[in-house]
C-alpha atoms as a PDB file:
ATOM      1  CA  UNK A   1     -15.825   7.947  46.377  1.00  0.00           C
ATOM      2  CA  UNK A   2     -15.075   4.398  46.010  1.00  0.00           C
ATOM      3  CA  UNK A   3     -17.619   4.026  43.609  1.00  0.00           C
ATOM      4  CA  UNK A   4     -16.510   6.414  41.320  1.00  0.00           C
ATOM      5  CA  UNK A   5     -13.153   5.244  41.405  1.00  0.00           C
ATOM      6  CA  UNK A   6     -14.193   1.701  40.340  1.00  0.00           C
ATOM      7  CA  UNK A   7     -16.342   3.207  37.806  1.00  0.00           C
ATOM      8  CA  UNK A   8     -13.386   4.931  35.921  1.00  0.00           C
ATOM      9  CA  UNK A   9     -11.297   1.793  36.268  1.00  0.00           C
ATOM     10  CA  UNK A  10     -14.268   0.262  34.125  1.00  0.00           C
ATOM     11  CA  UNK A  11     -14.117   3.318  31.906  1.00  0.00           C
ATOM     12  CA  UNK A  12     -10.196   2.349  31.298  1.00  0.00           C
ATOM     13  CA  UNK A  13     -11.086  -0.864  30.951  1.00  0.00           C
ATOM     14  CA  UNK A  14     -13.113   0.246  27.807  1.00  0.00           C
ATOM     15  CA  UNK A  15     -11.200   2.891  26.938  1.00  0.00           C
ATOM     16  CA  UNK A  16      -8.020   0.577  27.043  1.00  0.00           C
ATOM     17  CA  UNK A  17     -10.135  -2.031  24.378  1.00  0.00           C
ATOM     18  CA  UNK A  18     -11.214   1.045  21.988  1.00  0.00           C
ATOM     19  CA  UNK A  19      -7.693   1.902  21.938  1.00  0.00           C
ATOM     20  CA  UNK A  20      -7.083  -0.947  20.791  1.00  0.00           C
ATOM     21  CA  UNK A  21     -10.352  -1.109  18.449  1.00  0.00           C
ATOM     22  CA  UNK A  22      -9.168   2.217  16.938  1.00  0.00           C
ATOM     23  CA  UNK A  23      -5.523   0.627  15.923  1.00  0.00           C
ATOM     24  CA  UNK A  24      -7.634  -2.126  13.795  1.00  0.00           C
ATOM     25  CA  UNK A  25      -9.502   0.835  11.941  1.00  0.00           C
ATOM     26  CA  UNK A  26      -6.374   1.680  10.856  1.00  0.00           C
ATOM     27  CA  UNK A  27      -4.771  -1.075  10.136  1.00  0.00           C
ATOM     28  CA  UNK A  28      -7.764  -3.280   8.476  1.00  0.00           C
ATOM     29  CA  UNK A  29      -8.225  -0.410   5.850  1.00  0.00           C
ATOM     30  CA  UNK A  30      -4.374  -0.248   5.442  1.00  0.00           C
ATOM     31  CA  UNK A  31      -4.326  -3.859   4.358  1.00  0.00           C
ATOM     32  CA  UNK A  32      -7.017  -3.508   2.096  1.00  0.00           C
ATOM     33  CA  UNK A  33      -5.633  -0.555   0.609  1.00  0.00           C
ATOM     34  CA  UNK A  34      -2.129  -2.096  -0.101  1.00  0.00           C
ATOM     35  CA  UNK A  35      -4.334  -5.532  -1.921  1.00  0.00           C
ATOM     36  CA  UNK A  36      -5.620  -2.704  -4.081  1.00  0.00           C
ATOM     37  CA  UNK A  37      -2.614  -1.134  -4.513  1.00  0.00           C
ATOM     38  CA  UNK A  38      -0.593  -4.129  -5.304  1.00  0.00           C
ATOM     39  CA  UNK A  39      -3.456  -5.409  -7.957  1.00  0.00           C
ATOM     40  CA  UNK A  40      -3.390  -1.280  -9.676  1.00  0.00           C
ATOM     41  CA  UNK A  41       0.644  -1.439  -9.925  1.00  0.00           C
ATOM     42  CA  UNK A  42       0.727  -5.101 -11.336  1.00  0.00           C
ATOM     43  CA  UNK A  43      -2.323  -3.928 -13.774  1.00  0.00           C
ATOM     44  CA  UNK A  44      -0.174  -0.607 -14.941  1.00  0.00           C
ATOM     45  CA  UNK A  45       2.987  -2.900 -15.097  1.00  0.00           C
ATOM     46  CA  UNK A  46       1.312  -5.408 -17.182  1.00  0.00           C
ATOM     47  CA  UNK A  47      -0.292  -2.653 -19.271  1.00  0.00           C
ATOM     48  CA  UNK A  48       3.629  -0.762 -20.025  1.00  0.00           C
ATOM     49  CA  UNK A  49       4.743  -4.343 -20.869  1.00  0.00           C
ATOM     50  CA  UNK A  50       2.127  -4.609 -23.181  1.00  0.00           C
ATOM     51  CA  UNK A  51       2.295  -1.156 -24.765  1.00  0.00           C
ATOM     52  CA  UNK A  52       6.053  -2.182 -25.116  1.00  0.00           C
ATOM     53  CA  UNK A  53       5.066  -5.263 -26.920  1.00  0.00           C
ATOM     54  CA  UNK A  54       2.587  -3.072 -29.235  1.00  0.00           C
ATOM     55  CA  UNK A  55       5.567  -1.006 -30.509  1.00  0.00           C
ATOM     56  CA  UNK A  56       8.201  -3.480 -30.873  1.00  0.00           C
ATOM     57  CA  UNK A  57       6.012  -5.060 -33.453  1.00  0.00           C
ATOM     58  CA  UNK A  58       4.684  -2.231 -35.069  1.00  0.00           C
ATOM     59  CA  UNK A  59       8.784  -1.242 -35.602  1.00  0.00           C
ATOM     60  CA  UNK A  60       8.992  -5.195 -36.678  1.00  0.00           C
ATOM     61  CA  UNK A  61       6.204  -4.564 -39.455  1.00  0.00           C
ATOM     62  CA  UNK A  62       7.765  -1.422 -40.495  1.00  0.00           C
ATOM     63  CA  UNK A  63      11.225  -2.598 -40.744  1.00  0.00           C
ATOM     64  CA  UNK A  64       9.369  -5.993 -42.794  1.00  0.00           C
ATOM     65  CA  UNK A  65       7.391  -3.303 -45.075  1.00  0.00           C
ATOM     66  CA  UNK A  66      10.925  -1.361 -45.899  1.00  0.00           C
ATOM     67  CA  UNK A  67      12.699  -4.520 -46.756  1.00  0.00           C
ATOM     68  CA  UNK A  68       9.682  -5.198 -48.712  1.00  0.00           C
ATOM     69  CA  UNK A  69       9.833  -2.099 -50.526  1.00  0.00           C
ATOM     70  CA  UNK A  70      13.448  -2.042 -50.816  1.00  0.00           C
ATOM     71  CA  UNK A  71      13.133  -5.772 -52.547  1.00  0.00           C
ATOM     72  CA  UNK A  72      10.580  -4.208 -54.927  1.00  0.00           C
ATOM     73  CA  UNK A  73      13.022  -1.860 -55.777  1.00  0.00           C
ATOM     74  CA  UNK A  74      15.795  -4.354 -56.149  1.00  0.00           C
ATOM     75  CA  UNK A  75      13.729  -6.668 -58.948  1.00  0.00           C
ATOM     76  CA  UNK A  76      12.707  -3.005 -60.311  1.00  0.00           C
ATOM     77  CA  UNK A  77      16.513  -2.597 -61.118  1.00  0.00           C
ATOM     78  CA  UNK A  78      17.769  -5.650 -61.792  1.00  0.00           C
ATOM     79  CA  UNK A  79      15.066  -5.752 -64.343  1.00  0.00           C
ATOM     80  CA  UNK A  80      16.335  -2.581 -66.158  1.00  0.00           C
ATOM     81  CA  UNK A  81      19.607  -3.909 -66.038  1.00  0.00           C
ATOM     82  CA  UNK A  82      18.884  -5.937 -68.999  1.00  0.00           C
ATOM     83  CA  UNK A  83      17.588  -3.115 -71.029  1.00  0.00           C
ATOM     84  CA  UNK A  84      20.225  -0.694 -70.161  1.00  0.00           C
ATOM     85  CA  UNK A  85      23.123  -0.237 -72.961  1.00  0.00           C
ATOM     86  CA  UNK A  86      25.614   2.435 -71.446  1.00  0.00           C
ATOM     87  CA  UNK A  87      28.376   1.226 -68.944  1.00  0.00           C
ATOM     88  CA  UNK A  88      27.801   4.004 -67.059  1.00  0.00           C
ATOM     89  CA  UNK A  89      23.640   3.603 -66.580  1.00  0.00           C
ATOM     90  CA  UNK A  90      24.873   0.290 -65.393  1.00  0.00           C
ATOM     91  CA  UNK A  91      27.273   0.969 -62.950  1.00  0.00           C
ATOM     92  CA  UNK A  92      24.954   3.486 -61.471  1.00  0.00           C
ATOM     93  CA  UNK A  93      22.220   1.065 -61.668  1.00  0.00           C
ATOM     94  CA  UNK A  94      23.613  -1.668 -60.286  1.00  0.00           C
ATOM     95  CA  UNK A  95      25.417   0.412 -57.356  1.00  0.00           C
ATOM     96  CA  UNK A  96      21.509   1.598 -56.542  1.00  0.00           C
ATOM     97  CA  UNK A  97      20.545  -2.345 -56.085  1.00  0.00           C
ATOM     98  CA  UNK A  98      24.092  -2.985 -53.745  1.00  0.00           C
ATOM     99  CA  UNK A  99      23.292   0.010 -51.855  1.00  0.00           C
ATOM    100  CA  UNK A 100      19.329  -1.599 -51.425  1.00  0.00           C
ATOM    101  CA  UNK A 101      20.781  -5.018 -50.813  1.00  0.00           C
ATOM    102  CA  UNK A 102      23.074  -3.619 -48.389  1.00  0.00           C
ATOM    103  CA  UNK A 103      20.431  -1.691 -46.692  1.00  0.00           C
ATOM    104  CA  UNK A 104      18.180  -5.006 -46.252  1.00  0.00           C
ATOM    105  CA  UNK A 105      21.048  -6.778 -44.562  1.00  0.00           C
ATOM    106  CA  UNK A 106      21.363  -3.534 -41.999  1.00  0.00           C
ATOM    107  CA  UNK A 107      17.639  -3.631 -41.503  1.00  0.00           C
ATOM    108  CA  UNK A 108      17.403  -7.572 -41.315  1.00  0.00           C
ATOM    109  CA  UNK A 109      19.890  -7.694 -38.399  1.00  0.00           C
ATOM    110  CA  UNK A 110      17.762  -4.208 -36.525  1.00  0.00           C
ATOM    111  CA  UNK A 111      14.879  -7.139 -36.808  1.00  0.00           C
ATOM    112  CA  UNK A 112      16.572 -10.292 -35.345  1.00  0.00           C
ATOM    113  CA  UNK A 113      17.445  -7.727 -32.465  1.00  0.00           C
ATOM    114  CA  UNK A 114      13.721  -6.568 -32.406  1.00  0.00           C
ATOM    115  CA  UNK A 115      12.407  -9.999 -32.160  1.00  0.00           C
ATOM    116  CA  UNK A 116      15.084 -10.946 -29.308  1.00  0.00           C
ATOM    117  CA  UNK A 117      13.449  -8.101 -27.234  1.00  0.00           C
ATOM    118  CA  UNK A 118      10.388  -9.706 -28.437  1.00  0.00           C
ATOM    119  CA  UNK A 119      11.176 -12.628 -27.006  1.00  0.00           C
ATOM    120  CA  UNK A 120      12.518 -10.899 -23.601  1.00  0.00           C
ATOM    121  CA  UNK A 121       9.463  -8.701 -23.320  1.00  0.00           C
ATOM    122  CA  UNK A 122       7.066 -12.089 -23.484  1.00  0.00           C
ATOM    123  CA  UNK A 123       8.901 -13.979 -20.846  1.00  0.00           C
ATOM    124  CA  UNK A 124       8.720 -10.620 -18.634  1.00  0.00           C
ATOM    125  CA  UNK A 125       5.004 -10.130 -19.612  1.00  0.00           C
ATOM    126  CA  UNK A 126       4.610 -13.844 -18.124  1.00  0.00           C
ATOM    127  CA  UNK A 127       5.870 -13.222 -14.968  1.00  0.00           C
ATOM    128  CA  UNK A 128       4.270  -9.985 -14.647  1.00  0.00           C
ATOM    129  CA  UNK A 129       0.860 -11.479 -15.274  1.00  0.00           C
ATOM    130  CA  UNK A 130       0.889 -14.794 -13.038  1.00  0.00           C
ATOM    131  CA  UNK A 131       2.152 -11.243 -10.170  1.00  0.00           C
ATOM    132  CA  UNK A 132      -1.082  -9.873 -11.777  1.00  0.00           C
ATOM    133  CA  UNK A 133      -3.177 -13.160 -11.073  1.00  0.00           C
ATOM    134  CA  UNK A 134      -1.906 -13.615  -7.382  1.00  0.00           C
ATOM    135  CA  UNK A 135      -2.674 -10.001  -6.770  1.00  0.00           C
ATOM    136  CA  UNK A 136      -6.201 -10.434  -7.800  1.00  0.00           C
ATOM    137  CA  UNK A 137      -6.333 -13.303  -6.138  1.00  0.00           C
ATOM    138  CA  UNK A 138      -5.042 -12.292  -2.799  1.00  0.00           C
ATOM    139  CA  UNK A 139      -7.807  -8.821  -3.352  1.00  0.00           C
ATOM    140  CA  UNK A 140     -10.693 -11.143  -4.306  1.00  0.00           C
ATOM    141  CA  UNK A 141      -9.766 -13.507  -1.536  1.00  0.00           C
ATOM    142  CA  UNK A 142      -9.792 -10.969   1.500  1.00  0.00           C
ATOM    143  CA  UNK A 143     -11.587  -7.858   0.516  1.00  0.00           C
ATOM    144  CA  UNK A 144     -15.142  -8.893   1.569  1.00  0.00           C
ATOM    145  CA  UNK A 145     -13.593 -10.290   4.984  1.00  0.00           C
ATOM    146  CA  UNK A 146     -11.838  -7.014   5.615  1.00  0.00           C
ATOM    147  CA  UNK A 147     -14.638  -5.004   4.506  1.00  0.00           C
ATOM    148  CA  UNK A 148     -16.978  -6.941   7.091  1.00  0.00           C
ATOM    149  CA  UNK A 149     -13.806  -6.599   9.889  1.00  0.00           C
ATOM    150  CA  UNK A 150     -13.653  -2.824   9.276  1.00  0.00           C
ATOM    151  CA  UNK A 151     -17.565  -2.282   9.695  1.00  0.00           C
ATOM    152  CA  UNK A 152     -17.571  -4.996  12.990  1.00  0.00           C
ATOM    153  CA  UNK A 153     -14.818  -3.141  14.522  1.00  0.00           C
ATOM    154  CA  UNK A 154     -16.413   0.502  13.617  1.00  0.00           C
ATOM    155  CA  UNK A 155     -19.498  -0.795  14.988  1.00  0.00           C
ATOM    156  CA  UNK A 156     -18.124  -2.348  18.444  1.00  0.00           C
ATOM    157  CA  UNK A 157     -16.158   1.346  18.875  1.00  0.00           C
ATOM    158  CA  UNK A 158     -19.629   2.838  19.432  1.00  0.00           C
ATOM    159  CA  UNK A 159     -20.945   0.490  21.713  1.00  0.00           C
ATOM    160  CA  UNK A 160     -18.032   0.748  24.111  1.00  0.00           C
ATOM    161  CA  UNK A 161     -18.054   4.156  23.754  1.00  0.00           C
ATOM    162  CA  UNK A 162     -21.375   3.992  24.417  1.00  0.00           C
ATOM    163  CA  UNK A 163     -20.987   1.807  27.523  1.00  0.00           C
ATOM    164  CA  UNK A 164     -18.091   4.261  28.751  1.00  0.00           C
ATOM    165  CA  UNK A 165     -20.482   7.332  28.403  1.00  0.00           C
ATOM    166  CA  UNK A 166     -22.845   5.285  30.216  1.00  0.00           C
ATOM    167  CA  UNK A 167     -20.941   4.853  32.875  1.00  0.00           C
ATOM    168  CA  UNK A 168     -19.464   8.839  33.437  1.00  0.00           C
ATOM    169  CA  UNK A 169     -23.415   9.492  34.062  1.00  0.00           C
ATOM    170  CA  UNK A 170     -22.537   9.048  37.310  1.00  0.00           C
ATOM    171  CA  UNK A 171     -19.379  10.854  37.817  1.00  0.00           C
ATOM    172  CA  UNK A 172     -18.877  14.647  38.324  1.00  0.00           C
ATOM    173  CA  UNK A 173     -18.698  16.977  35.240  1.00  0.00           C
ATOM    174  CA  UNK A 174     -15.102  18.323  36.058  1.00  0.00           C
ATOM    175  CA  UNK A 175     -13.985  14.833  36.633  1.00  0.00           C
ATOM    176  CA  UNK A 176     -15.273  13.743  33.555  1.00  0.00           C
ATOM    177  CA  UNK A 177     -13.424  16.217  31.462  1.00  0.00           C
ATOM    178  CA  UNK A 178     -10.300  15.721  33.253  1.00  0.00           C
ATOM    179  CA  UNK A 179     -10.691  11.992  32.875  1.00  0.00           C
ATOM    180  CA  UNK A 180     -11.202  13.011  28.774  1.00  0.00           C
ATOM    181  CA  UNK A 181      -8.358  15.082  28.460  1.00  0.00           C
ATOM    182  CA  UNK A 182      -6.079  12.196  30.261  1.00  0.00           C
ATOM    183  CA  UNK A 183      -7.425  10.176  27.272  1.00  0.00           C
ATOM    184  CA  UNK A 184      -6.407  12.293  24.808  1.00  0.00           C
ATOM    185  CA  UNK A 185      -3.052  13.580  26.118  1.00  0.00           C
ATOM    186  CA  UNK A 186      -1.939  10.348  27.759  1.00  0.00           C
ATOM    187  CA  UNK A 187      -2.053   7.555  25.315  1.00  0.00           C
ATOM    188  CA  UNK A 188      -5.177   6.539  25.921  1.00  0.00           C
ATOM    189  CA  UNK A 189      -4.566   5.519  29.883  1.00  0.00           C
ATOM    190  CA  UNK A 190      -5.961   8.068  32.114  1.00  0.00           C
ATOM    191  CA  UNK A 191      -6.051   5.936  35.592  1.00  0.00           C
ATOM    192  CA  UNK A 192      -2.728   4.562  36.410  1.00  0.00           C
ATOM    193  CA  UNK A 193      -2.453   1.763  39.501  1.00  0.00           C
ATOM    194  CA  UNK A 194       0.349   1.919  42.388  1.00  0.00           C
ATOM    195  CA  UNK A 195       2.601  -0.869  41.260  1.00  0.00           C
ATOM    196  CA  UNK A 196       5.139  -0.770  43.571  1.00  0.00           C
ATOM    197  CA  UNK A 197       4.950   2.542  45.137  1.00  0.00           C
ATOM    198  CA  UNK A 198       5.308   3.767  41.520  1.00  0.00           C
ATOM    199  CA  UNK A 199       2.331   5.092  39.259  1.00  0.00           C
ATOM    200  CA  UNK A 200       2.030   2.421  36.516  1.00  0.00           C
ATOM    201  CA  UNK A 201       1.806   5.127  33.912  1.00  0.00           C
ATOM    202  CA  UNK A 202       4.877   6.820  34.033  1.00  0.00           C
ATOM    203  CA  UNK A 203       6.939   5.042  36.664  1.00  0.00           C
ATOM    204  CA  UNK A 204       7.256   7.728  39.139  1.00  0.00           C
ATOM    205  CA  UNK A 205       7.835   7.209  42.678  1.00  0.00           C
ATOM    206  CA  UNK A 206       4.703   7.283  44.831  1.00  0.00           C
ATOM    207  CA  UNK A 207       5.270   9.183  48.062  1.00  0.00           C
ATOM    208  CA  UNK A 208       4.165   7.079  51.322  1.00  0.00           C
ATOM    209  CA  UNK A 209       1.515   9.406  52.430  1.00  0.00           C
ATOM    210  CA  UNK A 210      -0.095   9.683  48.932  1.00  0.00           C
ATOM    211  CA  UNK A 211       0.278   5.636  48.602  1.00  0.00           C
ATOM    212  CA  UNK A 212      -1.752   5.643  52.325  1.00  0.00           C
ATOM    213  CA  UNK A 213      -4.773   7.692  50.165  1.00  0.00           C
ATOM    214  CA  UNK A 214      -4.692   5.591  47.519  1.00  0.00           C
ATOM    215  CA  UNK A 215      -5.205   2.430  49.766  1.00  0.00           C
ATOM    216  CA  UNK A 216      -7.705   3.955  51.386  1.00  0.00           C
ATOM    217  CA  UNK A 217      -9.851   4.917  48.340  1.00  0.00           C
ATOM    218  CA  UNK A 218     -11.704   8.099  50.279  1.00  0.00           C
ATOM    219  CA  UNK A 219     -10.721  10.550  47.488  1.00  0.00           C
ATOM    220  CA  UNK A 220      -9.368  11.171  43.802  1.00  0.00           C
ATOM    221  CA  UNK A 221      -5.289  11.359  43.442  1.00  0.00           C
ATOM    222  CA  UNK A 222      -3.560  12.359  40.951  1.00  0.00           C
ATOM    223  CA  UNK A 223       0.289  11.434  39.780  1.00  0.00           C
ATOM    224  CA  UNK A 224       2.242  14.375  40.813  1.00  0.00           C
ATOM    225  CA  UNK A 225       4.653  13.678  37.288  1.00  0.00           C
ATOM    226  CA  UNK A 226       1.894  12.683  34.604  1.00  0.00           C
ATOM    227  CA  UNK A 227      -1.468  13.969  35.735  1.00  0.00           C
ATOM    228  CA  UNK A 228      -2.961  10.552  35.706  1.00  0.00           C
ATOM    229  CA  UNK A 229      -5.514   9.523  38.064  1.00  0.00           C
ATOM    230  CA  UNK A 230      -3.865   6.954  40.504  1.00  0.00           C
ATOM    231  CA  UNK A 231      -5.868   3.898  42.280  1.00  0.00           C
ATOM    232  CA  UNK A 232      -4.785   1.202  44.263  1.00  0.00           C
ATOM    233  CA  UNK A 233      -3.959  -2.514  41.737  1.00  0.00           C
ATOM    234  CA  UNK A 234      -6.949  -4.541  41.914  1.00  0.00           C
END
Protein backbone atom coordinates (compact mmCIF):
# COMPACT_ATOMS: atom_id res chain seq x y z
CA UNK A 1 0.00 0.00 0.00
CA UNK A 2 2.84 2.19 0.65
CA UNK A 3 3.92 1.92 -2.69
CA UNK A 4 1.02 3.05 -4.25
CA UNK A 5 0.70 5.86 -2.09
CA UNK A 6 4.18 7.17 -3.02
CA UNK A 7 3.39 6.50 -6.52
CA UNK A 8 0.37 8.98 -6.60
CA UNK A 9 2.38 11.54 -4.67
CA UNK A 10 4.72 11.29 -7.87
CA UNK A 11 1.61 11.43 -10.03
CA UNK A 12 0.79 14.95 -8.13
CA UNK A 13 4.01 15.83 -8.45
CA UNK A 14 3.44 15.75 -12.31
CA UNK A 15 0.16 16.53 -12.31
CA UNK A 16 0.95 19.67 -10.06
CA UNK A 17 3.83 20.76 -13.04
CA UNK A 18 1.19 20.13 -16.04
CA UNK A 19 -1.04 22.30 -14.19
CA UNK A 20 1.13 24.55 -14.35
CA UNK A 21 2.33 23.65 -18.09
CA UNK A 22 -1.36 24.01 -19.12
CA UNK A 23 -1.56 27.83 -17.62
CA UNK A 24 1.52 28.67 -20.14
CA UNK A 25 -0.61 27.21 -23.14
CA UNK A 26 -2.81 29.71 -22.35
CA UNK A 27 -1.07 32.38 -21.61
CA UNK A 28 1.94 32.12 -24.34
CA UNK A 29 -0.80 32.13 -27.14
CA UNK A 30 -2.59 35.04 -25.29
CA UNK A 31 0.51 37.16 -25.61
CA UNK A 32 1.01 36.41 -29.03
CA UNK A 33 -2.41 37.05 -29.87
CA UNK A 34 -2.56 40.57 -28.22
CA UNK A 35 1.22 41.45 -30.44
CA UNK A 36 -1.08 40.64 -33.33
CA UNK A 37 -3.79 42.38 -32.20
CA UNK A 38 -2.03 45.48 -31.24
CA UNK A 39 -0.03 45.50 -34.83
CA UNK A 40 -4.00 44.86 -36.79
CA UNK A 41 -5.55 47.93 -34.66
CA UNK A 42 -2.47 50.29 -35.21
CA UNK A 43 -2.58 49.06 -39.09
CA UNK A 44 -6.61 49.90 -39.30
CA UNK A 45 -5.87 53.17 -37.28
CA UNK A 46 -3.18 54.20 -39.55
CA UNK A 47 -5.27 53.14 -42.56
CA UNK A 48 -8.69 55.59 -41.20
CA UNK A 49 -6.03 58.32 -40.72
CA UNK A 50 -5.01 57.91 -44.04
CA UNK A 51 -8.40 57.54 -45.73
CA UNK A 52 -9.07 60.82 -43.72
CA UNK A 53 -6.11 62.41 -45.29
CA UNK A 54 -7.36 61.10 -48.89
CA UNK A 55 -10.62 63.10 -48.52
CA UNK A 56 -9.52 66.19 -46.95
CA UNK A 57 -7.52 66.76 -50.05
CA UNK A 58 -9.73 65.60 -52.53
CA UNK A 59 -12.39 68.42 -50.76
CA UNK A 60 -9.05 70.79 -50.93
CA UNK A 61 -8.82 70.16 -54.86
CA UNK A 62 -12.43 70.59 -55.27
CA UNK A 63 -12.83 73.66 -53.32
CA UNK A 64 -9.27 74.91 -55.53
CA UNK A 65 -11.17 73.72 -58.90
CA UNK A 66 -14.48 75.92 -57.83
CA UNK A 67 -12.48 78.95 -57.04
CA UNK A 68 -10.87 78.21 -60.25
CA UNK A 69 -13.96 78.11 -62.08
CA UNK A 70 -15.54 80.81 -60.26
CA UNK A 71 -12.27 83.10 -61.29
CA UNK A 72 -12.93 82.03 -64.90
CA UNK A 73 -16.17 83.30 -64.53
CA UNK A 74 -15.11 86.49 -62.88
CA UNK A 75 -12.53 87.58 -65.98
CA UNK A 76 -15.59 86.15 -68.20
CA UNK A 77 -17.63 89.15 -66.74
CA UNK A 78 -15.48 91.67 -66.12
CA UNK A 79 -14.60 91.26 -69.71
CA UNK A 80 -18.22 91.92 -70.91
CA UNK A 81 -18.35 94.71 -68.75
CA UNK A 82 -16.61 96.73 -71.26
CA UNK A 83 -18.88 95.83 -74.05
CA UNK A 84 -22.04 96.22 -72.20
CA UNK A 85 -24.00 99.70 -72.87
CA UNK A 86 -27.25 99.51 -70.61
CA UNK A 87 -26.97 100.52 -66.83
CA UNK A 88 -29.00 97.89 -66.05
CA UNK A 89 -26.86 94.83 -67.98
CA UNK A 90 -24.23 96.37 -65.83
CA UNK A 91 -25.52 96.38 -62.59
CA UNK A 92 -26.64 92.87 -63.09
CA UNK A 93 -23.36 92.02 -64.46
CA UNK A 94 -21.29 93.33 -62.14
CA UNK A 95 -23.53 92.07 -59.05
CA UNK A 96 -22.88 88.35 -60.80
CA UNK A 97 -18.87 89.01 -60.41
CA UNK A 98 -19.46 90.43 -56.40
CA UNK A 99 -21.59 87.56 -55.77
CA UNK A 100 -18.45 85.16 -57.45
CA UNK A 101 -15.88 87.22 -55.62
CA UNK A 102 -17.78 86.88 -52.56
CA UNK A 103 -18.21 83.25 -52.99
CA UNK A 104 -14.24 82.74 -53.43
CA UNK A 105 -13.60 84.53 -50.17
CA UNK A 106 -16.33 81.95 -48.40
CA UNK A 107 -14.64 79.07 -50.11
CA UNK A 108 -10.97 80.39 -49.51
CA UNK A 109 -11.51 80.53 -45.72
CA UNK A 110 -13.53 76.52 -45.94
CA UNK A 111 -9.74 75.83 -47.38
CA UNK A 112 -7.41 77.47 -44.77
CA UNK A 113 -9.71 75.39 -42.32
CA UNK A 114 -9.21 72.24 -44.58
CA UNK A 115 -5.54 72.56 -44.62
CA UNK A 116 -5.43 73.20 -40.65
CA UNK A 117 -7.05 69.69 -40.33
CA UNK A 118 -4.50 68.87 -42.82
CA UNK A 119 -2.00 69.79 -40.78
CA UNK A 120 -3.68 68.08 -37.52
CA UNK A 121 -4.36 64.85 -39.36
CA UNK A 122 -0.34 64.63 -40.37
CA UNK A 123 0.95 65.17 -36.91
CA UNK A 124 -1.73 62.41 -35.72
CA UNK A 125 -0.76 60.14 -38.71
CA UNK A 126 2.94 60.51 -37.19
CA UNK A 127 2.27 59.33 -34.01
CA UNK A 128 0.05 56.70 -35.14
CA UNK A 129 2.72 55.25 -37.38
CA UNK A 130 5.99 55.33 -35.07
CA UNK A 131 2.63 53.13 -32.55
CA UNK A 132 2.53 51.20 -35.90
CA UNK A 133 6.44 50.65 -36.05
CA UNK A 134 6.80 49.61 -32.28
CA UNK A 135 3.94 47.24 -32.75
CA UNK A 136 5.65 45.51 -35.54
CA UNK A 137 8.51 45.62 -33.85
CA UNK A 138 7.49 44.20 -30.56
CA UNK A 139 5.43 41.15 -33.10
CA UNK A 140 8.59 40.60 -35.18
CA UNK A 141 10.70 40.62 -32.07
CA UNK A 142 8.81 37.82 -30.00
CA UNK A 143 6.62 35.85 -32.28
CA UNK A 144 9.16 33.14 -33.31
CA UNK A 145 10.21 32.84 -29.46
CA UNK A 146 6.62 32.39 -28.43
CA UNK A 147 5.82 30.23 -31.22
CA UNK A 148 8.86 27.87 -30.19
CA UNK A 149 7.60 28.36 -26.17
CA UNK A 150 4.06 27.29 -27.13
CA UNK A 151 5.24 24.06 -29.11
CA UNK A 152 8.11 23.26 -26.05
CA UNK A 153 5.50 23.57 -23.51
CA UNK A 154 2.75 21.48 -25.69
CA UNK A 155 5.37 19.03 -26.16
CA UNK A 156 6.65 18.65 -22.35
CA UNK A 157 2.56 18.29 -21.42
CA UNK A 158 2.72 14.90 -23.18
CA UNK A 159 5.67 13.61 -21.74
CA UNK A 160 4.55 14.19 -18.18
CA UNK A 161 1.44 12.99 -18.98
CA UNK A 162 3.04 10.32 -20.32
CA UNK A 163 5.25 9.70 -17.27
CA UNK A 164 2.00 10.05 -14.98
CA UNK A 165 0.17 7.30 -17.08
CA UNK A 166 3.22 5.41 -16.67
CA UNK A 167 3.17 5.41 -13.37
CA UNK A 168 -0.96 4.51 -12.66
CA UNK A 169 0.16 1.09 -14.51
CA UNK A 170 0.61 0.02 -11.32
CA UNK A 171 -2.25 1.23 -9.37
CA UNK A 172 -5.82 -0.25 -9.23
CA UNK A 173 -8.39 0.71 -11.96
CA UNK A 174 -10.98 2.24 -9.44
CA UNK A 175 -8.22 4.12 -7.82
CA UNK A 176 -7.10 5.42 -10.89
CA UNK A 177 -10.36 6.93 -11.88
CA UNK A 178 -10.97 8.32 -8.58
CA UNK A 179 -7.50 9.78 -8.56
CA UNK A 180 -8.73 11.36 -12.31
CA UNK A 181 -11.81 12.72 -11.24
CA UNK A 182 -9.92 14.47 -8.06
CA UNK A 183 -7.93 16.06 -10.95
CA UNK A 184 -10.57 17.34 -12.66
CA UNK A 185 -12.95 18.44 -9.88
CA UNK A 186 -10.28 19.60 -7.44
CA UNK A 187 -8.03 22.06 -9.07
CA UNK A 188 -5.75 19.91 -10.22
CA UNK A 189 -4.57 18.47 -6.52
CA UNK A 190 -6.01 15.16 -5.89
CA UNK A 191 -3.60 13.96 -2.82
CA UNK A 192 -3.63 16.41 -0.06
CA UNK A 193 -0.82 15.96 3.00
CA UNK A 194 -1.75 16.22 6.91
CA UNK A 195 -0.31 19.60 7.70
CA UNK A 196 -1.15 20.03 11.00
CA UNK A 197 -3.86 17.64 11.67
CA UNK A 198 -5.57 19.48 8.77
CA UNK A 199 -5.83 18.14 5.05
CA UNK A 200 -3.65 20.59 3.06
CA UNK A 201 -6.33 20.83 0.43
CA UNK A 202 -9.11 22.25 2.04
CA UNK A 203 -8.02 22.92 5.60
CA UNK A 204 -10.25 20.63 7.38
CA UNK A 205 -9.57 19.21 10.65
CA UNK A 206 -8.07 15.72 10.59
CA UNK A 207 -9.60 13.49 13.24
CA UNK A 208 -6.83 11.68 15.55
CA UNK A 209 -7.69 8.22 14.59
CA UNK A 210 -7.73 8.98 10.80
CA UNK A 211 -4.27 11.08 11.34
CA UNK A 212 -2.97 7.49 13.18
CA UNK A 213 -3.84 5.76 9.41
CA UNK A 214 -2.32 8.19 7.63
CA UNK A 215 1.03 7.82 9.62
CA UNK A 216 0.89 4.50 9.27
CA UNK A 217 0.52 4.34 5.44
CA UNK A 218 -1.34 0.61 5.48
CA UNK A 219 -4.31 1.92 3.43
CA UNK A 220 -5.90 4.75 1.14
CA UNK A 221 -7.80 7.78 3.15
CA UNK A 222 -9.74 10.03 1.98
CA UNK A 223 -10.64 13.81 3.37
CA UNK A 224 -13.96 13.41 4.89
CA UNK A 225 -14.78 17.43 3.53
CA UNK A 226 -13.09 17.42 -0.07
CA UNK A 227 -12.72 13.87 -1.27
CA UNK A 228 -9.03 14.21 -1.64
CA UNK A 229 -6.74 11.46 -1.05
CA UNK A 230 -4.79 12.27 2.24
CA UNK A 231 -0.98 11.07 2.98
CA UNK A 232 1.26 11.79 5.59
CA UNK A 233 3.94 15.34 4.57
CA UNK A 234 7.03 13.94 3.30
Amino acid sequence: MKKRLEILIQMQKIDTIIGAKNILTNKLPQQLNSLKQSLKDADETVEITKSEMDDNLKEQKLKELDIANNNTKITKYKNQLLTIETNKEYKALNSEINHLEKLNSEIDDDLIKLMEIEAELKERMDVEKQTQQKASDELKANEKRLEIEIQEVEKEIINLKEQRNNLAQDLPRDLIRRYGSLIKKRNRKAVAFNENNACSGCGYTIRPQVVIDIRKGNSIIYCESCGRILVAKL
